[in-house]
C-alpha atoms as a PDB file:
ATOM      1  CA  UNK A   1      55.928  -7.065   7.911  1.00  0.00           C
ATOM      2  CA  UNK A   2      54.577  -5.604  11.189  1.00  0.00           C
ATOM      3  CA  UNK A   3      51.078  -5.455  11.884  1.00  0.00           C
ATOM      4  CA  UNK A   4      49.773  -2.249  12.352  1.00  0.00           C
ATOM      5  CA  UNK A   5      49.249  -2.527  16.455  1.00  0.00           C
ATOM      6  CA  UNK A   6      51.990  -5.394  17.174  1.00  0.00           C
ATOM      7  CA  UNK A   7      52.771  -4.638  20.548  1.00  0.00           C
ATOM      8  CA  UNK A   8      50.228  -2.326  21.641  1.00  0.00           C
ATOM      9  CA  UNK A   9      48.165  -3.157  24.778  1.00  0.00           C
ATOM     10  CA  UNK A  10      44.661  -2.025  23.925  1.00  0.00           C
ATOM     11  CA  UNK A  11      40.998  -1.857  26.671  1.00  0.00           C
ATOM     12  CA  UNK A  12      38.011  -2.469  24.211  1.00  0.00           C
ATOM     13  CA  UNK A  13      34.664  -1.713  27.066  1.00  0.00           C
ATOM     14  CA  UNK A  14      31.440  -3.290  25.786  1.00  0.00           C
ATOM     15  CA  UNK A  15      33.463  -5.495  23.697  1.00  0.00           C
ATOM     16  CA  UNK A  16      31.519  -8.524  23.977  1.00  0.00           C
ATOM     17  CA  UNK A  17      28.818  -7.922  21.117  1.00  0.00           C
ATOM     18  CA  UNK A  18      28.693  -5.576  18.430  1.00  0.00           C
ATOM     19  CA  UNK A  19      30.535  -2.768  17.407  1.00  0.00           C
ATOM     20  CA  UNK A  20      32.963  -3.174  20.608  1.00  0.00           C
ATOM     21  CA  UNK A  21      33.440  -6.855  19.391  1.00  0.00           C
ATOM     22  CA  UNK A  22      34.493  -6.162  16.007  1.00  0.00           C
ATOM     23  CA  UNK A  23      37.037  -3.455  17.151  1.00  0.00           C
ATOM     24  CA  UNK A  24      38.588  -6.296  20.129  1.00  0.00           C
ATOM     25  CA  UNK A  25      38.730  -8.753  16.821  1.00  0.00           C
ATOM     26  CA  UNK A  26      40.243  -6.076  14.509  1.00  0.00           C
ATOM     27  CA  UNK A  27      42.656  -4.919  16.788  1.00  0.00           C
ATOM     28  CA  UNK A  28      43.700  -8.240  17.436  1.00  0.00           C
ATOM     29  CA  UNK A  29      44.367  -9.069  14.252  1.00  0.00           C
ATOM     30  CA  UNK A  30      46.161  -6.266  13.981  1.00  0.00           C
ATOM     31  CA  UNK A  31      48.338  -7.130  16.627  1.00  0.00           C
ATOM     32  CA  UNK A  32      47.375  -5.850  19.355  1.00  0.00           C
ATOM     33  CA  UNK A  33      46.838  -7.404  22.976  1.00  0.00           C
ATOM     34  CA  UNK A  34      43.316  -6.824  24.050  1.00  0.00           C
ATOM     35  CA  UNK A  35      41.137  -6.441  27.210  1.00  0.00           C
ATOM     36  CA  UNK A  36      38.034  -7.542  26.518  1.00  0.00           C
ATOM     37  CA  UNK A  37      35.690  -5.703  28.800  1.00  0.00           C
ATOM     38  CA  UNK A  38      32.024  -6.242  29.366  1.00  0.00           C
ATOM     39  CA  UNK A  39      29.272  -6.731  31.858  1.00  0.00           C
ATOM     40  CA  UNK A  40      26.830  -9.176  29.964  1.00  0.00           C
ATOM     41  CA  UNK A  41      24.083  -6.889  30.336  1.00  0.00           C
ATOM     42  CA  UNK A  42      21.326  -6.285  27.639  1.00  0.00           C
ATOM     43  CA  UNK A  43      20.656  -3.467  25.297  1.00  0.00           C
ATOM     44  CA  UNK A  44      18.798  -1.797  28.127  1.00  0.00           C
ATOM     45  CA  UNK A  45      21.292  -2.323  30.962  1.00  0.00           C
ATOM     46  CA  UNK A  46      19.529  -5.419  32.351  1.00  0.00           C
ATOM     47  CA  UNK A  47      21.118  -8.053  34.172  1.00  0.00           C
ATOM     48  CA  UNK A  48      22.210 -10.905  32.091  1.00  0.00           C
ATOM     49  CA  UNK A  49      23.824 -14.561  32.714  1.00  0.00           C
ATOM     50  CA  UNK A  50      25.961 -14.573  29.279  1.00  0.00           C
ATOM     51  CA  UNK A  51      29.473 -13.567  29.762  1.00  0.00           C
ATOM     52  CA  UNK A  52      30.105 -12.426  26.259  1.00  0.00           C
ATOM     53  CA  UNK A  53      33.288 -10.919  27.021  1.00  0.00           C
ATOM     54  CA  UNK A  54      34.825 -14.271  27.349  1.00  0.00           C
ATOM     55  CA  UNK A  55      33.218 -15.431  23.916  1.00  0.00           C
ATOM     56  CA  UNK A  56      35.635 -13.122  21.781  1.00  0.00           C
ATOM     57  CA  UNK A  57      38.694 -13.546  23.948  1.00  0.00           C
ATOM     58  CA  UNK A  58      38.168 -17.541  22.880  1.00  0.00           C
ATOM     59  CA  UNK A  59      37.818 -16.090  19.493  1.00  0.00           C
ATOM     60  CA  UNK A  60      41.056 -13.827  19.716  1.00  0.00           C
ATOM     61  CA  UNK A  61      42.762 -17.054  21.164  1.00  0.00           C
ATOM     62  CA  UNK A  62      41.432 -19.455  18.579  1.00  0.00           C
ATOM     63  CA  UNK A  63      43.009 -16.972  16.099  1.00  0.00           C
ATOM     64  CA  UNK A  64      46.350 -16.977  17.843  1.00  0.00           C
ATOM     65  CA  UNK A  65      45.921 -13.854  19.532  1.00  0.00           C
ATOM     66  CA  UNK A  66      46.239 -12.468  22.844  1.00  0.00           C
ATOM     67  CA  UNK A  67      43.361 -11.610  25.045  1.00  0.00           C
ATOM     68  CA  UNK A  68      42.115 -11.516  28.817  1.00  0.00           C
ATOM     69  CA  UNK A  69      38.313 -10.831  29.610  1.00  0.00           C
ATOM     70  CA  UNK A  70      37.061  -7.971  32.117  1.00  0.00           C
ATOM     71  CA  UNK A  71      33.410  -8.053  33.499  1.00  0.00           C
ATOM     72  CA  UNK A  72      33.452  -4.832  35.755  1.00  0.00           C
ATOM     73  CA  UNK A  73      31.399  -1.608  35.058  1.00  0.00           C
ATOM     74  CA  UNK A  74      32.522   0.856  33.478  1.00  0.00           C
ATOM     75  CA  UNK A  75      30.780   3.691  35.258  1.00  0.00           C
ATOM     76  CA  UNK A  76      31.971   2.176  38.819  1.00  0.00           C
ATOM     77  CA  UNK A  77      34.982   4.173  40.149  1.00  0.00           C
ATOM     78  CA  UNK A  78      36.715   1.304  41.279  1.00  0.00           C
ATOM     79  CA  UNK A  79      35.349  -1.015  38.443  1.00  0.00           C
ATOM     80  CA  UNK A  80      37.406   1.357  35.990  1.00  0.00           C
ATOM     81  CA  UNK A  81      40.450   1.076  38.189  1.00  0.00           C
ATOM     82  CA  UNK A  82      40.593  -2.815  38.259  1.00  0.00           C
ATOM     83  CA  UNK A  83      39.791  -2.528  34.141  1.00  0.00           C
ATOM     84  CA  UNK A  84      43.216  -0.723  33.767  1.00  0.00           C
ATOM     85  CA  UNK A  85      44.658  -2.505  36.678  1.00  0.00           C
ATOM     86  CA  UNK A  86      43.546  -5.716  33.945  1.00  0.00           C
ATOM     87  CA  UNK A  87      45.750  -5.293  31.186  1.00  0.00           C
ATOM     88  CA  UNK A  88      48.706  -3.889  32.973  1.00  0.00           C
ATOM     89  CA  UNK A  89      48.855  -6.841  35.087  1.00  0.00           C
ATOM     90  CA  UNK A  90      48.388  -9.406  31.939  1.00  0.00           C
ATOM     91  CA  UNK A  91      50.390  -7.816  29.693  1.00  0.00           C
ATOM     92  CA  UNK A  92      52.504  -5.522  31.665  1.00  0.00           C
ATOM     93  CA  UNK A  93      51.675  -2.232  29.537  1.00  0.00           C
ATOM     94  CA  UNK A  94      48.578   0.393  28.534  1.00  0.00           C
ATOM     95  CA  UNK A  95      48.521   1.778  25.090  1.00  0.00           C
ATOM     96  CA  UNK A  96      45.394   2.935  24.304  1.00  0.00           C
ATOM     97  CA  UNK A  97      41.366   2.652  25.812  1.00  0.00           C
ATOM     98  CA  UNK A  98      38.384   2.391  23.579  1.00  0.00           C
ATOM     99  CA  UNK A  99      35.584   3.490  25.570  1.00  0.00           C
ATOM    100  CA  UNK A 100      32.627   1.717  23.950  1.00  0.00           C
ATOM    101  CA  UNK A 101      29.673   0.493  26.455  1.00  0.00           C
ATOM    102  CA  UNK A 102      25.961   1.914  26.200  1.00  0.00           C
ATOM    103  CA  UNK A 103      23.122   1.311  26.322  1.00  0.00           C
ATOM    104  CA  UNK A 104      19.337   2.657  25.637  1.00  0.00           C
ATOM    105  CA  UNK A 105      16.832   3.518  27.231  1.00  0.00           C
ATOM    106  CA  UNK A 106      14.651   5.052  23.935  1.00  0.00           C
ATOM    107  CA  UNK A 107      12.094   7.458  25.809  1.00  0.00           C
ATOM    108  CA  UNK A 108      10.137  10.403  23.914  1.00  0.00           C
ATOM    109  CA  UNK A 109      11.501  13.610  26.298  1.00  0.00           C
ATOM    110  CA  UNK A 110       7.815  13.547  27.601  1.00  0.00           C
ATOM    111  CA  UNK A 111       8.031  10.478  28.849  1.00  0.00           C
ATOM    112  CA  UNK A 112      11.420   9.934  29.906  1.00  0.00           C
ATOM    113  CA  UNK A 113      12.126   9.437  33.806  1.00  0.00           C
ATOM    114  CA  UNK A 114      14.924  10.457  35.948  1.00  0.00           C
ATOM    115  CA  UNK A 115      15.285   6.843  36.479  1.00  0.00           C
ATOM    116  CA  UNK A 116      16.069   6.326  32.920  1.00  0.00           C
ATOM    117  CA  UNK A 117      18.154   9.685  32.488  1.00  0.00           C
ATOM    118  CA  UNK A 118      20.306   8.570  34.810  1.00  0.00           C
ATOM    119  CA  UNK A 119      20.821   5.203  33.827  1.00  0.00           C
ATOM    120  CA  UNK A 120      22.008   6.773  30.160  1.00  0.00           C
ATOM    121  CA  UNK A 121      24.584   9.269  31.437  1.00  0.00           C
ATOM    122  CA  UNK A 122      25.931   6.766  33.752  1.00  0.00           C
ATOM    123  CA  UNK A 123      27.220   4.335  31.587  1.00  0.00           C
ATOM    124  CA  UNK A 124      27.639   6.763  28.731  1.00  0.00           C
ATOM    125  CA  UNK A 125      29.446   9.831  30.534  1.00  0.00           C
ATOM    126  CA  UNK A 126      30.850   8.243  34.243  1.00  0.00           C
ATOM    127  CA  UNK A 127      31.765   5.054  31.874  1.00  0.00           C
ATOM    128  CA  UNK A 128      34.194   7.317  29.704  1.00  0.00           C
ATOM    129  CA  UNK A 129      35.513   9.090  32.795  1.00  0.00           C
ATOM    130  CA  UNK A 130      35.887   6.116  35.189  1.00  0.00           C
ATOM    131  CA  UNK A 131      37.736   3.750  32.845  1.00  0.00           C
ATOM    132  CA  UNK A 132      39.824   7.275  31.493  1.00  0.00           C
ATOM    133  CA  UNK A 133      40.602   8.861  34.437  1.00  0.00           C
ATOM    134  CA  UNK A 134      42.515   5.826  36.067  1.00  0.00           C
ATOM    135  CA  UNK A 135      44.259   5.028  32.661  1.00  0.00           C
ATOM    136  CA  UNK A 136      45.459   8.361  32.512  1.00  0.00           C
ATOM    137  CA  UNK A 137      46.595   8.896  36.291  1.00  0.00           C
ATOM    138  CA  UNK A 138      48.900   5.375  34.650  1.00  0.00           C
ATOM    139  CA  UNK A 139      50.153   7.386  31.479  1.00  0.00           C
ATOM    140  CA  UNK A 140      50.479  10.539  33.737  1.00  0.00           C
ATOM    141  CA  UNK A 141      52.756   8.723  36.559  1.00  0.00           C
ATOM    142  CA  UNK A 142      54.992   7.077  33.826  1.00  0.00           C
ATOM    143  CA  UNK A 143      55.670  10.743  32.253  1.00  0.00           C
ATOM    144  CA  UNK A 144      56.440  12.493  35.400  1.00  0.00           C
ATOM    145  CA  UNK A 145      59.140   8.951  35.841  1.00  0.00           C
ATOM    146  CA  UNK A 146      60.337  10.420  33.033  1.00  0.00           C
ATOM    147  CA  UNK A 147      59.126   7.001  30.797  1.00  0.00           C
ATOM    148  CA  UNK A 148      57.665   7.848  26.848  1.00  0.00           C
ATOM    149  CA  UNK A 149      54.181   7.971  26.790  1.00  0.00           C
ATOM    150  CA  UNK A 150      52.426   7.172  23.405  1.00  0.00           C
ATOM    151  CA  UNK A 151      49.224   6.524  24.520  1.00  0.00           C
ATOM    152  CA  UNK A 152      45.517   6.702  22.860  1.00  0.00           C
ATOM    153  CA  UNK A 153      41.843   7.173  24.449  1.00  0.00           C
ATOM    154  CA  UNK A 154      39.174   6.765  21.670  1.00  0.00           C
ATOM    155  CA  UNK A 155      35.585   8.012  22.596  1.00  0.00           C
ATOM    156  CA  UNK A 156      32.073   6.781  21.441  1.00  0.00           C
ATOM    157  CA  UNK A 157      29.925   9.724  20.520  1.00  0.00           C
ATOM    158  CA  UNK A 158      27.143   9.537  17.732  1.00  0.00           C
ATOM    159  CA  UNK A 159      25.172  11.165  15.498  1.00  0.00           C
ATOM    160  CA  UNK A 160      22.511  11.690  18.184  1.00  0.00           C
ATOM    161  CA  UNK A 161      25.142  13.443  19.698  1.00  0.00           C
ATOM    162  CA  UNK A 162      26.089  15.472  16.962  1.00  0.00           C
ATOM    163  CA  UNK A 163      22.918  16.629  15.892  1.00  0.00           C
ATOM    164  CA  UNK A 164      19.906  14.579  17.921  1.00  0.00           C
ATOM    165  CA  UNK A 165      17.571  12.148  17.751  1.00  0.00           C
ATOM    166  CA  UNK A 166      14.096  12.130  17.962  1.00  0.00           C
ATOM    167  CA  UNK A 167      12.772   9.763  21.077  1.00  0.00           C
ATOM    168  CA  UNK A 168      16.852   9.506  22.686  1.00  0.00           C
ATOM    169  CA  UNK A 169      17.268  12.738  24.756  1.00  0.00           C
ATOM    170  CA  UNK A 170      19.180  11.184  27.051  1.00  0.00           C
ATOM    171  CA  UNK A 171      21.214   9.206  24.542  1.00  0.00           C
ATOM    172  CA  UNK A 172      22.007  12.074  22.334  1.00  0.00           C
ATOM    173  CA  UNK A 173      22.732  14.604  25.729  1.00  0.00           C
ATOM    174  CA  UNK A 174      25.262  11.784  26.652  1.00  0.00           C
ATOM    175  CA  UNK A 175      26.839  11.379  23.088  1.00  0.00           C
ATOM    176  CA  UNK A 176      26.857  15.412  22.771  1.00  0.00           C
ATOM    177  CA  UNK A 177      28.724  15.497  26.176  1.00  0.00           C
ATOM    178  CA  UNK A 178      31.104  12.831  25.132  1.00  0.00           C
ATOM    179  CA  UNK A 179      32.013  14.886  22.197  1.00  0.00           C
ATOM    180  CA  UNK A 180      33.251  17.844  24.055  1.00  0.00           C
ATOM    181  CA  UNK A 181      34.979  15.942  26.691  1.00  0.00           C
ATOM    182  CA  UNK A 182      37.022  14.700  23.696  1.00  0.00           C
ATOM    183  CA  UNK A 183      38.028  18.000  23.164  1.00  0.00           C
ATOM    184  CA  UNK A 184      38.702  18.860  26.781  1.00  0.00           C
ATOM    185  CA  UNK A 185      40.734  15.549  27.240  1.00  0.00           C
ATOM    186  CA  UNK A 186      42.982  16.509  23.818  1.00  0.00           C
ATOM    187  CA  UNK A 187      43.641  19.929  25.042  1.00  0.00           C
ATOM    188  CA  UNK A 188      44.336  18.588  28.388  1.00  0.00           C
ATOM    189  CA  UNK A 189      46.365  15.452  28.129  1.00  0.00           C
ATOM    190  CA  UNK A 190      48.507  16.090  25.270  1.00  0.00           C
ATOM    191  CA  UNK A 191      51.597  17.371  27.358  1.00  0.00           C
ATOM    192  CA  UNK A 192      51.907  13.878  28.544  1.00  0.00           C
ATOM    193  CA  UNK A 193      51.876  11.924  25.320  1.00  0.00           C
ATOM    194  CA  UNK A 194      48.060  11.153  25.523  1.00  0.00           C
ATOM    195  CA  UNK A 195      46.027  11.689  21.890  1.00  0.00           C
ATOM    196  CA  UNK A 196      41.869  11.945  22.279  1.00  0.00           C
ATOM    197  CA  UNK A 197      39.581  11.064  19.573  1.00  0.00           C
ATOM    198  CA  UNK A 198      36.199  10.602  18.936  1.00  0.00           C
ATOM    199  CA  UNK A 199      33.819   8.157  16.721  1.00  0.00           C
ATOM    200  CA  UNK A 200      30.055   8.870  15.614  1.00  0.00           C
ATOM    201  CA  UNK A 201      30.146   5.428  14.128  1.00  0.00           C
ATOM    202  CA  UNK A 202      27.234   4.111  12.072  1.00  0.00           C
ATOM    203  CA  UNK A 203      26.434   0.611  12.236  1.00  0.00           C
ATOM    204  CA  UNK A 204      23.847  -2.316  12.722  1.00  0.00           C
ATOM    205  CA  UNK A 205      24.382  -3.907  16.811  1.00  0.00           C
ATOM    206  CA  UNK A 206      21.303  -4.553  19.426  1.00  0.00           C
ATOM    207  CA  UNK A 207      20.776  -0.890  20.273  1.00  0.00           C
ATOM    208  CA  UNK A 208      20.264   0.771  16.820  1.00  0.00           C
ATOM    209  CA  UNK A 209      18.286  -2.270  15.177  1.00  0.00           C
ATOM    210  CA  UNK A 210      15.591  -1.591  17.547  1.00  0.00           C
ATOM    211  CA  UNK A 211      15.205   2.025  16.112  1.00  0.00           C
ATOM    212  CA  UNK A 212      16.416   1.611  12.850  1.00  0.00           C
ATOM    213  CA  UNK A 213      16.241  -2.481  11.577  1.00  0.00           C
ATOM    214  CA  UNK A 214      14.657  -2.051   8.149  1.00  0.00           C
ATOM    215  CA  UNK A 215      17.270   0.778   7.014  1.00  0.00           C
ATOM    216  CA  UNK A 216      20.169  -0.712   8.501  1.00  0.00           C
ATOM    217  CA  UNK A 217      19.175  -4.328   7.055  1.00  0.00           C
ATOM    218  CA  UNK A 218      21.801  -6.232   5.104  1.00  0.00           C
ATOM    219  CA  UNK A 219      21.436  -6.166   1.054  1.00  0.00           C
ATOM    220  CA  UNK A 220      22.128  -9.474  -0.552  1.00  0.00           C
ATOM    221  CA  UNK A 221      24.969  -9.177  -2.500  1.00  0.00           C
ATOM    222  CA  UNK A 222      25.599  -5.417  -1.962  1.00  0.00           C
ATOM    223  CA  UNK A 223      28.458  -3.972  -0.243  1.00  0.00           C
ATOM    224  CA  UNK A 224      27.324  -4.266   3.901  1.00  0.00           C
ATOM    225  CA  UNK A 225      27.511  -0.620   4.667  1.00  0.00           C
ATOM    226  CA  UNK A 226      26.416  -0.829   8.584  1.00  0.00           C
ATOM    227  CA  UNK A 227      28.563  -3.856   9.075  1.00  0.00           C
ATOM    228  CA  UNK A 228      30.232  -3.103  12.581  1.00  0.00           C
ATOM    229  CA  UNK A 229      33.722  -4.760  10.819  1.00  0.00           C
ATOM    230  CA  UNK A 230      33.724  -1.575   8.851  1.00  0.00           C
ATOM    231  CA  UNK A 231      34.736   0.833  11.188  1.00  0.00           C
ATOM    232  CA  UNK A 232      37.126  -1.820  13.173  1.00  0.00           C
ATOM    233  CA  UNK A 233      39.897  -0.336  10.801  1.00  0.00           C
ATOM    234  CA  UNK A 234      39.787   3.310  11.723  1.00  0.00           C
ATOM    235  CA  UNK A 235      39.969   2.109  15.888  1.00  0.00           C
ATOM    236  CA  UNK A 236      42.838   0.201  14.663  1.00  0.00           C
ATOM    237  CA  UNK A 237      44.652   3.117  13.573  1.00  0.00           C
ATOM    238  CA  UNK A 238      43.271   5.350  15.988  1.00  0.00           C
ATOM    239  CA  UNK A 239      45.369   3.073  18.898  1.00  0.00           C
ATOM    240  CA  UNK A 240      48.253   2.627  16.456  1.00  0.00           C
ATOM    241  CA  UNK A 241      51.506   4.700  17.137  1.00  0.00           C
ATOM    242  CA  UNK A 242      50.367   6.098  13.587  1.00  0.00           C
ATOM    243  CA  UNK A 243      47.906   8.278  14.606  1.00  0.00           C
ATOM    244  CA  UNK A 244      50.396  10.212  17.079  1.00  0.00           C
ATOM    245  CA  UNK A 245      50.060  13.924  14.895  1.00  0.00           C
ATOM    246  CA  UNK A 246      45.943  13.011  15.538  1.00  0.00           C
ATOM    247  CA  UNK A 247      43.810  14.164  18.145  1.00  0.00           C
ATOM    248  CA  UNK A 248      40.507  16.370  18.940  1.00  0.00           C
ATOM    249  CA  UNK A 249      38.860  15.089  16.209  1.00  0.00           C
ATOM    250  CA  UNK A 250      35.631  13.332  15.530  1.00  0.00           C
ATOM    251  CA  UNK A 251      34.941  11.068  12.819  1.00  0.00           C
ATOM    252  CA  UNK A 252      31.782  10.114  11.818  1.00  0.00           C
ATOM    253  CA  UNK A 253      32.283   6.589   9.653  1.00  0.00           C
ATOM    254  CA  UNK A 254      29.138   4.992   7.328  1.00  0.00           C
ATOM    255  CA  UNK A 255      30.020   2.231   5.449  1.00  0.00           C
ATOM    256  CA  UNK A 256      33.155   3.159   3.516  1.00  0.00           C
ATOM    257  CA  UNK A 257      32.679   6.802   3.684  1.00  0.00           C
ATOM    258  CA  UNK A 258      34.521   8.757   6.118  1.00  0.00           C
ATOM    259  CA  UNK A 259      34.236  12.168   7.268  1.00  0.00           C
ATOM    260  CA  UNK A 260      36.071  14.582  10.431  1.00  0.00           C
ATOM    261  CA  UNK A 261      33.285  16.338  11.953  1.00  0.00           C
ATOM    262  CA  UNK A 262      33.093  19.908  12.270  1.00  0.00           C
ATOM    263  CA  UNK A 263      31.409  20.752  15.388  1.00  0.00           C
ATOM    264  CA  UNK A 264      29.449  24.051  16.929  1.00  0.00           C
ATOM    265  CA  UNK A 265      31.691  27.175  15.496  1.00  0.00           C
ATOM    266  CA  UNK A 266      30.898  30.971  15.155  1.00  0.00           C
ATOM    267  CA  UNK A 267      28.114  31.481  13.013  1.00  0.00           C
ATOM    268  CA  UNK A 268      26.710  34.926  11.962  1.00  0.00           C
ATOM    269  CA  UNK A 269      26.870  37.742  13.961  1.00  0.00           C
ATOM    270  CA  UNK A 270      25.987  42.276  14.462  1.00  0.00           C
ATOM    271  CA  UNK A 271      27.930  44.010  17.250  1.00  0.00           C
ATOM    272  CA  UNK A 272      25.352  47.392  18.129  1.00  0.00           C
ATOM    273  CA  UNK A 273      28.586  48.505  19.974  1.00  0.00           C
ATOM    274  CA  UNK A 274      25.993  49.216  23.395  1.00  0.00           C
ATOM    275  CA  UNK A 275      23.464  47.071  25.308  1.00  0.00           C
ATOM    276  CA  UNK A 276      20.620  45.707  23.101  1.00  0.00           C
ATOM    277  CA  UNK A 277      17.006  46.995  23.721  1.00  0.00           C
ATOM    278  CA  UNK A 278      15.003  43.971  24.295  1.00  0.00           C
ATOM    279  CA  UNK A 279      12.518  45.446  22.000  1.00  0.00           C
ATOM    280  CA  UNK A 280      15.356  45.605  18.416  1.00  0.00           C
ATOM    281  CA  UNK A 281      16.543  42.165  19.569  1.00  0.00           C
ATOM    282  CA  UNK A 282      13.741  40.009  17.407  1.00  0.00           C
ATOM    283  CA  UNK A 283      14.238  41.648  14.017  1.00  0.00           C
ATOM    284  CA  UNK A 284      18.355  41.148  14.522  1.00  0.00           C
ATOM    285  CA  UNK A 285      18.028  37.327  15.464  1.00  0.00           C
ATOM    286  CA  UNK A 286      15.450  36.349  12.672  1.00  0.00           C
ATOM    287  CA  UNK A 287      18.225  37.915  10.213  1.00  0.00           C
ATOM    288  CA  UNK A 288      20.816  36.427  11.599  1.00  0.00           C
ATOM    289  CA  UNK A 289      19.493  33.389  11.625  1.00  0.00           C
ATOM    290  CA  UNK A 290      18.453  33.240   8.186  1.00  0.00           C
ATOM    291  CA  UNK A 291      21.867  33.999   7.320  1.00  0.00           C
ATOM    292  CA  UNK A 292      23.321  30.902   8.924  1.00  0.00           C
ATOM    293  CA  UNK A 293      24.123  27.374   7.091  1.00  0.00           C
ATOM    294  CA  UNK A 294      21.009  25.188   7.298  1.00  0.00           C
ATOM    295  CA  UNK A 295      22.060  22.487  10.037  1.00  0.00           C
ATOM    296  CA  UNK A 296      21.727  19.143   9.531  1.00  0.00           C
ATOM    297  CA  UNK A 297      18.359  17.706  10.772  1.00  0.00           C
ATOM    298  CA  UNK A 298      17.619  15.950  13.974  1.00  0.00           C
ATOM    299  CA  UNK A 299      17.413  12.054  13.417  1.00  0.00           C
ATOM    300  CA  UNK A 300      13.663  11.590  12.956  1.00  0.00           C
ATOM    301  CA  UNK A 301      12.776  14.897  12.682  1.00  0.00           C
END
């Protein structure tokens, strides 16, 4: 029987630990070749000497599967060239990218410096459109050669991105910008046989066990629900040839619950028909407001 991604050449960026390591194992196993991208840093970006990229490709080989390791950055214009440049040259073919690296810099908006803002939305927002861009000007060159192009980019957003997080404005500005650039990139790309999708994936690696360790702590003999392995399945599928009728969705994955996200639509709204006085516009807002679903609360709020 054929394995779910037999075939498919797959980037995994920030694969070396976590949640990016379970997905480079799972889509291995699945069948996939793999890329295993990462820089070595730590949680907060800092230089490291580990080379944990080449850790799981030994794993991936061990296992009888097929894997190269990448240590450029992701948010470095030429770095996301030579990742793509990677797996075409080892395997000969580009299937699908799972943009994956981050990191933290957990700062209370008061105290947050530009230093640290831009540290967040590099890696987070250039790292999705560096490693992207030049997989896509690949996928775009093989349509216009008239080649079939069934090809996958999988984003990282999060539920600090969805809906915030107390003590991560940059974080959650990043992830909220990553989820609309999913949408952009479906609407975009899909004339050349390029799906987009999004994860808001909920699970235990370095960056949220600093924030959240106690509630994301195992439970002897209970059901692992942050286990990064859980949502290894769903980016399986996401890169498979499967998931072709999918794309400009979000899915936010806990355990073995998952859910499409809805997103910012129309709420309520009063048309006067002529320019508002400034003076009739507070009564009309505080009624409109309490019309409107309660949203979901920011994370520590």
């Amino acid at each position: 029987m054929q394995r779910l991604c037999e075939g498919r050449v797959v980037i995994v960026t920030g694969a070396g630990r976590g949640l990016g390591r379970a997905y480079a194992l799972g889509l291995a196993g699945a069948g996939a070749k793999v890329v295993v991208n990462d820089l070595g840093v730590g949680t907060h970006g800092d230089p490291t000497v580990e080379t944990p990229a080449q850790q799981v490709v030994d794993e991936i080989r061990a296992a009888g599967g097929e894997a190269v390791a990448n240590f450029d950055d992701v948010a470095d214009w030429e770095g996301g060239r030579r990742i793509v440049q990677t797996a075409v040259e080892a395997f000969g073919s580009l299937h699908a990218v799972v943009n994956n690296a981050g990191f933290v810099r957990d700062r209370m908006f008061v105290s947050c410096t530009p230093e640290e803002w831009d540290a967040v939305l590099r890696v987070h927002l250039r790292g999705h459109f560096c490693v992207s861009r030049h997989a896509v000007d690949h996928w775009r060159a093989m349509a216009k050669a008239g080649q079939r192009v069934d090809a996958r980019i999988v984003n990282t957003s999060s539920g600090a991105g969805l809906q915030g997080s107390v003590g991560q404005s940059a974080y959650s500005a990043a992830k909220a910008g990553i989820a609309t650039l999913t949408l952009v990139q479906a609407a975009e790309l899909g004339r050349y046989g390029i799906t987009v999708n999004g994860l808001a994936p909920n699970a235990r690696t370095r960056m949220t066990e600093t924030a959240f360790a106690e509630a994301m702590k195992a439970q002897e003999g209970a059901f692992d629900i942050y286990a990064p392995e859980n949502t290894a399945p769903l980016v399986a599928w996401l890169c498979s040839d499967r998931s072709a009728s999918v794309t400009g969705q979000v899915f936010e994955l806990i355990g073995g619950k998952i859910r499409v996200c809805l997103g910012w639509t129309d709420g309520p709204e009063f048309d006067l028909g002529s320019r508002w006085p400034a003076k009739d516009l507070g009564d009309k807002i505080l009624e409109l407001v309490a019309k409107r679903p309660a949203p979901k609360p920011v994370y520590g709020g």
